[in-house]
Protein backbone atom coordinates (compact mmCIF):
# COMPACT_ATOMS: atom_id res chain seq x y z
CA UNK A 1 63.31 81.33 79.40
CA UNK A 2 64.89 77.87 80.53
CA UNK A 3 63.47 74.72 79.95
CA UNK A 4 63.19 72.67 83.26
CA UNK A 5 61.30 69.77 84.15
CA UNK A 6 60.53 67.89 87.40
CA UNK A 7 63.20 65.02 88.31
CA UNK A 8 61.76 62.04 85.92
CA UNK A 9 60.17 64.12 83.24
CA UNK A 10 60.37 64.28 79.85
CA UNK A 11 61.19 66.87 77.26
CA UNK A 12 60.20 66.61 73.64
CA UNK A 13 60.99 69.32 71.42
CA UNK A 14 59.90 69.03 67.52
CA UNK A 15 60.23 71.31 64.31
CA UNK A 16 58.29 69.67 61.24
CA UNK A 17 59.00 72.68 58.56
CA UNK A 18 61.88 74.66 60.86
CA UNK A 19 64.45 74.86 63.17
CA UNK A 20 65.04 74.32 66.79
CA UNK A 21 66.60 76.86 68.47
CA UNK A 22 67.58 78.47 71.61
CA UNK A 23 69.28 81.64 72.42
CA UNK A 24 72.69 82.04 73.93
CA UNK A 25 71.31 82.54 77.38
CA UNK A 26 68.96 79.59 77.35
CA UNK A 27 69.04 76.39 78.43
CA UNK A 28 67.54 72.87 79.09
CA UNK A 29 67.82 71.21 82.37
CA UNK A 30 66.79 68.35 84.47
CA UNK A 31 66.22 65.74 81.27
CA UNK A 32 67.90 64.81 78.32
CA UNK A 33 65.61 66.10 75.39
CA UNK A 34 64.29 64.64 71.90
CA UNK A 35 64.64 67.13 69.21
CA UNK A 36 63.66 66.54 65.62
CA UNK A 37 63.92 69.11 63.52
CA UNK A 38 62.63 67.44 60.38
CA UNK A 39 63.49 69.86 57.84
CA UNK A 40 65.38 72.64 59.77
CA UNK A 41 68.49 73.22 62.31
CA UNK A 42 69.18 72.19 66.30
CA UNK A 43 70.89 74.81 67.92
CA UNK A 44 70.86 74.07 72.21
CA UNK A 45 72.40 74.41 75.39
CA UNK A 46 71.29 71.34 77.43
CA UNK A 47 72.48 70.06 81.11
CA UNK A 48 75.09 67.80 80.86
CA UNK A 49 74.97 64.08 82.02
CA UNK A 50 70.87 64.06 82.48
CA UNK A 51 70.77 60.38 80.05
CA UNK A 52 70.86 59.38 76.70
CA UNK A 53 70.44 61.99 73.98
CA UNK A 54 68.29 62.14 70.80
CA UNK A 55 68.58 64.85 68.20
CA UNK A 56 67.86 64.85 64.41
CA UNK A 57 67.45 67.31 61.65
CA UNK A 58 68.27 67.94 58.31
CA UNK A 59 70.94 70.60 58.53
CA UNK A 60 73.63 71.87 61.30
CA UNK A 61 73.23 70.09 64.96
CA UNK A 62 74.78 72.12 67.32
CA UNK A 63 74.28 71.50 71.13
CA UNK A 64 76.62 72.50 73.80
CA UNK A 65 76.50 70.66 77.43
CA UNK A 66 76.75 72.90 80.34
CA UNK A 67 76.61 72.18 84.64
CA UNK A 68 73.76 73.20 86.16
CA UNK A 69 76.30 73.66 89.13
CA UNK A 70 79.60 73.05 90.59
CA UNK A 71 78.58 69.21 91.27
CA UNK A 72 77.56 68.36 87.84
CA UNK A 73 78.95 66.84 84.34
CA UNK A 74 79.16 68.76 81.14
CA UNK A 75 79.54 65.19 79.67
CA UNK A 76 76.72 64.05 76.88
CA UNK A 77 75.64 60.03 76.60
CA UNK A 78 74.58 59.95 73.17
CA UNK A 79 71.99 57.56 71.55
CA UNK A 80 71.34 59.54 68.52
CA UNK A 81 72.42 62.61 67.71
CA UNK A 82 72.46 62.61 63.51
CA UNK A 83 71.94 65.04 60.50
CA UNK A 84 71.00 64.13 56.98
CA UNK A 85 72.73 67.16 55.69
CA UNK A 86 74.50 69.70 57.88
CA UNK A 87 77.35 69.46 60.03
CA UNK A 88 77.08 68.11 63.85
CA UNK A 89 78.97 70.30 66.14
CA UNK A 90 79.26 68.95 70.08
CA UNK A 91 80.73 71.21 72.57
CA UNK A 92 80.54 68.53 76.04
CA UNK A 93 84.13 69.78 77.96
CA UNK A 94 83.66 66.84 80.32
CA UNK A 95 83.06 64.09 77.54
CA UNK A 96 80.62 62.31 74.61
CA UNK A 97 80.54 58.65 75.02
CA UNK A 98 77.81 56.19 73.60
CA UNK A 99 74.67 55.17 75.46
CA UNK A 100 74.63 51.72 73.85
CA UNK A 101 76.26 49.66 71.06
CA UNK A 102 73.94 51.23 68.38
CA UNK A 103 74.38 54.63 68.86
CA UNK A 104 75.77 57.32 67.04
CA UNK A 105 76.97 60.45 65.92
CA UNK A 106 75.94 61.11 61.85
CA UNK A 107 76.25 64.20 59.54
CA UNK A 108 78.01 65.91 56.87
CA UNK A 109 81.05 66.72 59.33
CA UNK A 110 81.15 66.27 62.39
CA UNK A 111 82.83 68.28 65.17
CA UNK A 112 83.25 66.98 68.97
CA UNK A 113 84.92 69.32 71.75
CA UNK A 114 85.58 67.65 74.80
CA UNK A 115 88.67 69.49 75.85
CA UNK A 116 88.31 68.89 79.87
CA UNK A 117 87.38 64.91 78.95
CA UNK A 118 87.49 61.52 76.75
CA UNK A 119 85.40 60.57 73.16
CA UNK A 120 84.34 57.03 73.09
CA UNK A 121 84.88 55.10 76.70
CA UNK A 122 85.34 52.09 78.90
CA UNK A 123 82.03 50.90 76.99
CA UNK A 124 83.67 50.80 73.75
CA UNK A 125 84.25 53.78 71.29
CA UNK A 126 82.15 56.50 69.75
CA UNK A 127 80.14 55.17 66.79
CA UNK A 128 80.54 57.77 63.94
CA UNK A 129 79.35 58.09 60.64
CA UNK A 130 81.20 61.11 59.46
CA UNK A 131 80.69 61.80 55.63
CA UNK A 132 76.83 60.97 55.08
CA UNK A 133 77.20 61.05 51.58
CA UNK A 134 79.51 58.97 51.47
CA UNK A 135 81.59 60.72 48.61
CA UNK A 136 79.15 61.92 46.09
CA UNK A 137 79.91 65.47 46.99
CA UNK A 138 82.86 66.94 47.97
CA UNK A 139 84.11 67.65 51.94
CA UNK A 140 82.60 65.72 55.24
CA UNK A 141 85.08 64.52 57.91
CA UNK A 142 85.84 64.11 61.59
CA UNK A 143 87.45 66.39 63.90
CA UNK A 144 87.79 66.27 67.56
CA UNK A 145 89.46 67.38 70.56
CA UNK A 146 89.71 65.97 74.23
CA UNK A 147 91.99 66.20 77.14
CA UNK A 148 91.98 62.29 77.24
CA UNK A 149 91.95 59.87 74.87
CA UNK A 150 89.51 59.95 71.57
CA UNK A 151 88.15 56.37 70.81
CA UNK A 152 85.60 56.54 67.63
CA UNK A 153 84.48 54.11 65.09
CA UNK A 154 83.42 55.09 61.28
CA UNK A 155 80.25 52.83 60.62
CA UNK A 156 80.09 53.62 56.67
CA UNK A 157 82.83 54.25 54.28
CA UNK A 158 86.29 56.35 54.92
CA UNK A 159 86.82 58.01 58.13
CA UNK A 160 88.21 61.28 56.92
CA UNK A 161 89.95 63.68 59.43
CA UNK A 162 89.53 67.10 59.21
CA UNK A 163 91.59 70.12 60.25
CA UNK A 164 91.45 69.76 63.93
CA UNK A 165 90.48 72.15 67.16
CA UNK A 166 94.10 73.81 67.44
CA UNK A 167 95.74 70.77 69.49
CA UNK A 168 98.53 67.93 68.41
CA UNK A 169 97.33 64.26 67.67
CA UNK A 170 97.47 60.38 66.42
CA UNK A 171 95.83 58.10 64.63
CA UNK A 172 96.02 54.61 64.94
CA UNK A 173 94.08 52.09 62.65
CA UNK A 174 92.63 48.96 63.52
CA UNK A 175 92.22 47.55 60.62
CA UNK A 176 94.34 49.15 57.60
């Protein structure tokens, strides 16, 4: 079933040799969880706009914000949400922005669907590391969608754009 907690709890959810996952039909709700799955996958459906967000693994990261109901956010602050290997995929249709000026978004590739919001925000844009190994094997990129605007930063090396979500864009560089 669901994972709830009272308002103010935690959630901590760890894998040392696997994944985390939840079915299609399961969520978490009422706190923003920490996930580590040290040598394994994330795979969650989490409440939207509960605070900052911390997930790690080795391979694929995919977590998809939902409403708990009509009055809520399927936004996501992120403070870490980063694998070593795999691709990060973030499905949050009302927006991802940063928690702070250290956090970020790392993987392989990473994919951000915000269609019904903004990436990055008033507090400055999305930090991004979006090619973790940084060219010693093929691939890795960036690829996003959002109804507003998209406002990332690459931390480390080339920020390389990937075929997008199906919608029209521009990029502008600030710095060559």
């Amino acid at each position: 079933g669901n994972i709830t907690v009272v308002d103010g709890g935690t959630i901590s959810l760890t894998s040392e040799h696997g994944d985390v996952i939840g079915a299609d039909t399961v969520g978490v709700f009422n706190a923003s969880p920490t996930v580590h799955a040290d040598e394994g996958r994330v795979s969650l459906i989490i409440e939207g706009d509960q605070g900052p967000l911390t997930v790690t693994a080795r391979n694929n990261i995919d977590i998809t914000a939902v409403k708990q109901n009509t009055g809520g956010s399927a936004s996501f602050t992120i403070a870490t949400v980063a694998s070593t290997q795999g691709t990060v995929t973030i499905v949050a249709p009302d927006g991802v922005t940063g928690y702070n000026g250290s956090s970020h978004v790392g993987g392989r590739t990473i994919i951000i669907d915000a269609r019904d919001g903004t990436i990055g925000g008033a507090g400055g844009p999305l930090r991004i590391d979006s090619d973790v190994y940084h060219s010693t094997v093929t691939g890795g990129g960036f690829s996003a969608r959002a109804s507003g605007n998209i406002n990332v930063l690459e931390i480390a090396g080339d920020l390389k754009l990937i075929k997008g979500l199906g919608v029209d864009a521009s990029v502008h560089s600030t710095s060559g």
